[in-house]
Protein backbone atom coordinates (compact mmCIF):
# COMPACT_ATOMS: atom_id res chain seq x y z
CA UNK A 1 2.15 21.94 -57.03
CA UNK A 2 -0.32 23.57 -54.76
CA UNK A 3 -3.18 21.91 -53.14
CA UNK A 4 -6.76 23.38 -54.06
CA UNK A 5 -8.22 25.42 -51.61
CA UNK A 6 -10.94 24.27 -49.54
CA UNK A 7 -13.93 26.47 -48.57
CA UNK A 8 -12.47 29.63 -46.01
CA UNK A 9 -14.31 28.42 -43.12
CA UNK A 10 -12.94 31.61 -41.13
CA UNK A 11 -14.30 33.94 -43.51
CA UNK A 12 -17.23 31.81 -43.29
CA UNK A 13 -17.58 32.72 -39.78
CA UNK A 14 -17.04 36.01 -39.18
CA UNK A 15 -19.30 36.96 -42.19
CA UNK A 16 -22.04 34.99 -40.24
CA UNK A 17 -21.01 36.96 -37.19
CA UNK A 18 -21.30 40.15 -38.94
CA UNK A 19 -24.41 39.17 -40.15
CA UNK A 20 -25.40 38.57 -36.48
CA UNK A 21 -24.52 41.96 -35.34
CA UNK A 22 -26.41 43.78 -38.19
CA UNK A 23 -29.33 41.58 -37.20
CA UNK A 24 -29.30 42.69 -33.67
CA UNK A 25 -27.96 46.25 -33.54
CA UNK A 26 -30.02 46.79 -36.99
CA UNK A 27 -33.25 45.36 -35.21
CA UNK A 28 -32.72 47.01 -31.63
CA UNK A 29 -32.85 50.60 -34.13
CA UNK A 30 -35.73 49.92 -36.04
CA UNK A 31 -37.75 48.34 -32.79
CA UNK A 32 -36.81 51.66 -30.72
CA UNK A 33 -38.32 53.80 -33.82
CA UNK A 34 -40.98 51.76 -34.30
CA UNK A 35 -41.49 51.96 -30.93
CA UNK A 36 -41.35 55.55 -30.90
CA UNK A 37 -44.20 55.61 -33.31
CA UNK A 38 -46.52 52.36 -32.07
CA UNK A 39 -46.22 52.08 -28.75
CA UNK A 40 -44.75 55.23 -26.90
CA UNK A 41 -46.33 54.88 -23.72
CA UNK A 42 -45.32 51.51 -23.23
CA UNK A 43 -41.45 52.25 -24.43
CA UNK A 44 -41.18 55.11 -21.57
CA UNK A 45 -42.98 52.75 -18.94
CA UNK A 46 -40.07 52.04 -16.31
CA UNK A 47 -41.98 49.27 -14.85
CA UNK A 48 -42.25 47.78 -18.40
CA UNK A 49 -38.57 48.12 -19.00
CA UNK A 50 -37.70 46.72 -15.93
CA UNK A 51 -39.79 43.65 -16.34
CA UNK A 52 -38.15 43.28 -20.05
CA UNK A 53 -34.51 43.77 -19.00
CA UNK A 54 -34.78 41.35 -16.18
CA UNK A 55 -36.50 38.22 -18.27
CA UNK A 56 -33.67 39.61 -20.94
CA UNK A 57 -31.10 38.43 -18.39
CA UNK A 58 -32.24 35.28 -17.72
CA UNK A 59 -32.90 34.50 -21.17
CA UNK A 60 -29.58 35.10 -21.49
CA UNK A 61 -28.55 33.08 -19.13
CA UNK A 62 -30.10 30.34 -21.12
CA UNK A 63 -28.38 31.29 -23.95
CA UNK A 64 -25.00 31.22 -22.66
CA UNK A 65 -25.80 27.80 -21.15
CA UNK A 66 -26.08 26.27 -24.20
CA UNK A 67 -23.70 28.03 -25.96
CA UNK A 68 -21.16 26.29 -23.14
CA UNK A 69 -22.23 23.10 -23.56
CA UNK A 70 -22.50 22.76 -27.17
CA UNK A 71 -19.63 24.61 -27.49
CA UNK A 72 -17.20 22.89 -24.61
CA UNK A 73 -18.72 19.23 -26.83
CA UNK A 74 -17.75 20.35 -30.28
CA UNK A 75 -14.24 21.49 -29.01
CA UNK A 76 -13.29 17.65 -26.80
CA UNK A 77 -15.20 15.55 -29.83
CA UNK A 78 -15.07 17.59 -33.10
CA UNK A 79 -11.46 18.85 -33.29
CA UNK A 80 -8.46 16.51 -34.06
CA UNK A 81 -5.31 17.85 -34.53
CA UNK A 82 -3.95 22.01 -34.38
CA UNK A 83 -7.30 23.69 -36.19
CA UNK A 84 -8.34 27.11 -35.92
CA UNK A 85 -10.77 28.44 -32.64
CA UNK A 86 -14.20 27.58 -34.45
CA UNK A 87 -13.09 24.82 -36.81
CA UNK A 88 -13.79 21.02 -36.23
CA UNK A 89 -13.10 18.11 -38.36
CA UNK A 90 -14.74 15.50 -36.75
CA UNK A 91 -18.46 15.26 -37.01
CA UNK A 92 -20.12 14.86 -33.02
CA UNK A 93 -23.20 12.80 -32.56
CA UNK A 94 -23.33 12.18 -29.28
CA UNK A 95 -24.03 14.51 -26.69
CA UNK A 96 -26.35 17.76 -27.12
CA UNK A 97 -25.85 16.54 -30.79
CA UNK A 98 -27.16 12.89 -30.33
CA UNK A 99 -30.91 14.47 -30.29
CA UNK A 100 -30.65 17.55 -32.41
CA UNK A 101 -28.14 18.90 -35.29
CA UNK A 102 -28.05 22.32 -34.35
CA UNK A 103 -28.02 22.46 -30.50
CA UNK A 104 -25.94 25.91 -30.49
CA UNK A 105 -27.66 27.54 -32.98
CA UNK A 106 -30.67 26.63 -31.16
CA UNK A 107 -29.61 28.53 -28.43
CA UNK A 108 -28.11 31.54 -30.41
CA UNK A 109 -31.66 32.43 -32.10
CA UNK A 110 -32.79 33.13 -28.94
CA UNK A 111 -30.47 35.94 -28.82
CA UNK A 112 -32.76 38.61 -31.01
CA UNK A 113 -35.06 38.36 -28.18
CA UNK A 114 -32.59 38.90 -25.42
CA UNK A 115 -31.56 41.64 -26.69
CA UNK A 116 -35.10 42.96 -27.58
CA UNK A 117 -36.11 42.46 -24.16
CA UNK A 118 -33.20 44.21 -22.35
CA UNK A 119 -33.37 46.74 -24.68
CA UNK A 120 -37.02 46.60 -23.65
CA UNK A 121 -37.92 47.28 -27.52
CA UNK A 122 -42.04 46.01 -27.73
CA UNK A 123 -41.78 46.43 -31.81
CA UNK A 124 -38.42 44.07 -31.80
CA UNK A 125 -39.03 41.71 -29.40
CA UNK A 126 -42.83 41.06 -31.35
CA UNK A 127 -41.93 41.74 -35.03
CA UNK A 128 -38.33 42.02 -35.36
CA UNK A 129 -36.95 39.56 -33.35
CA UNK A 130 -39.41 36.95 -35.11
CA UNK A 131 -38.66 37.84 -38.84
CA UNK A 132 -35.03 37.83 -38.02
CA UNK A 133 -35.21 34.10 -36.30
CA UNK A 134 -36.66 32.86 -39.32
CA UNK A 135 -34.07 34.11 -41.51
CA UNK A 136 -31.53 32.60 -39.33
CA UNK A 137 -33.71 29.24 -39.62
CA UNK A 138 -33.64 29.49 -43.01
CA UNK A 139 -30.03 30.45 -43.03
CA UNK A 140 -28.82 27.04 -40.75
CA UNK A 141 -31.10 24.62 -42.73
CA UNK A 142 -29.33 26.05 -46.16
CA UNK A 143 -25.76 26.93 -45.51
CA UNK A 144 -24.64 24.84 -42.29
CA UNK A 145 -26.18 21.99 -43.82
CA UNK A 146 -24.49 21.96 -47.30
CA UNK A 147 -21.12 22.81 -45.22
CA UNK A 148 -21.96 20.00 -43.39
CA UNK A 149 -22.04 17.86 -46.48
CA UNK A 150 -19.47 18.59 -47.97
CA UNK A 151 -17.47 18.53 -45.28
CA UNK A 152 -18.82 15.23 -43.67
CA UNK A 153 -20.34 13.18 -46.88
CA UNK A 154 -22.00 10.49 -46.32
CA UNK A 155 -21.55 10.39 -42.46
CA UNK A 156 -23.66 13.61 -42.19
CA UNK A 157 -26.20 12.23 -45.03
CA UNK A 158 -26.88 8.87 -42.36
CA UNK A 159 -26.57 11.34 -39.00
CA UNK A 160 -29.63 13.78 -41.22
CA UNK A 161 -31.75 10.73 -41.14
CA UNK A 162 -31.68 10.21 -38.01
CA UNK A 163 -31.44 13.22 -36.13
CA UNK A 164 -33.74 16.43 -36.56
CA UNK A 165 -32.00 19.82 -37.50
CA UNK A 166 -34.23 21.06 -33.92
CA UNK A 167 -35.85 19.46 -31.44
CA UNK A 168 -38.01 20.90 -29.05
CA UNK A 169 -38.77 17.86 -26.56
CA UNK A 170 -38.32 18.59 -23.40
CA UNK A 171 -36.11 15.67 -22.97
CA UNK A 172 -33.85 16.96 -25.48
CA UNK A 173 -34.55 20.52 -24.28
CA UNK A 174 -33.28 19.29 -20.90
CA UNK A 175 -30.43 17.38 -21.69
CA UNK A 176 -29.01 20.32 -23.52
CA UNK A 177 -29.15 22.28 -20.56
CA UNK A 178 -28.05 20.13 -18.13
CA UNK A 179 -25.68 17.64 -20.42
CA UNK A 180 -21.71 17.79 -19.24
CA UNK A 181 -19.45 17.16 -21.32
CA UNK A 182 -18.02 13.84 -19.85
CA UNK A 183 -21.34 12.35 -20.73
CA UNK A 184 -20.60 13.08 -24.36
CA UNK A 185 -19.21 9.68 -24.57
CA UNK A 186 -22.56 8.09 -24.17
């Protein structure tokens, strides 16, 4: 007798990151048209480009940080056993995760504006970019969440209480940055 399938959490993910990529290579075109059309002089300023692609870097920067970290801490604590890349089966509280839910994803809506700002796109980075972090918002807070669930029960229901889905203390803020992931164990 076969077992029943569980949810296709690889599907699961690379639907999200195609999702992702329409979102940013879908957002860069429409900012450089709108761009075209609202704000020409500023889209063929060098000096404005140059300032955009340069805080676009270091934004990045920021984003890859956390990315690491959250990323290095689900891999040691999350995973038990031979799982896919991506997969865990072990809910983490403790580290980036003891102050926020979604540490990584924190980090990862940041990414419209990167690339709004080294594409040096005034239309994305303002209206796009914006929109398309609040879908993604909306996005984590529906379907992470009830994956969460089901996949955690009532251990995720008591970790909900207590920690936010974001958290934008500087505290936390800092410790995500600057957390390694020996200190997980805290």
């Amino acid at each position: 007798m076969k077992a029943p399938a569980g949810p296709n959490w690889s599907t699961s993910v690379r639907v999200r990151l195609l999702l992702w990529l329409v979102f940013l290579a879908g957002g860069g075109a429409a900012g450089v048209w709108l761009d075209l059309k609202l704000f020409p002089q500023l889209f063929s300023n060098p000096w404005w480009h140059l300032a955009t692609f340069i805080t676009g870097l270091m934004l990045l920067r920021l984003v890859f940080r956390v990315s690491r970290v959250t990323g290095r801490s689900l891999a040691r604590r999350g995973r038990v056993g031979n799982l896919p890349r991506m997969e865990t089966n072990r809910l983490v509280t403790s580290g980036p995760y003891a102050c926020m839910r979604h540490p990584m994803h924190l980090g990862l809506l940041f990414f419209p504006w990167v690339v709004a700002l080294v594409i040096g796109s005034p239309s994305f980075l303002f209206f796009i970019a914006p929109m398309e972090m609040v879908t993604m918002v909306a996005m984590i807070l529906t379907l992470e969440e009830r994956e969460a669930l089901q996949k955690f029960g009532a251990s995720y229901t008591a970790y909900r209480r207590r920690v936010p889905a974001f958290n934008l203390r500087p505290a936390c803020l800092r410790r995500l940055l600057r957390e390694s992931v020996e200190a997980d164990d805290s």
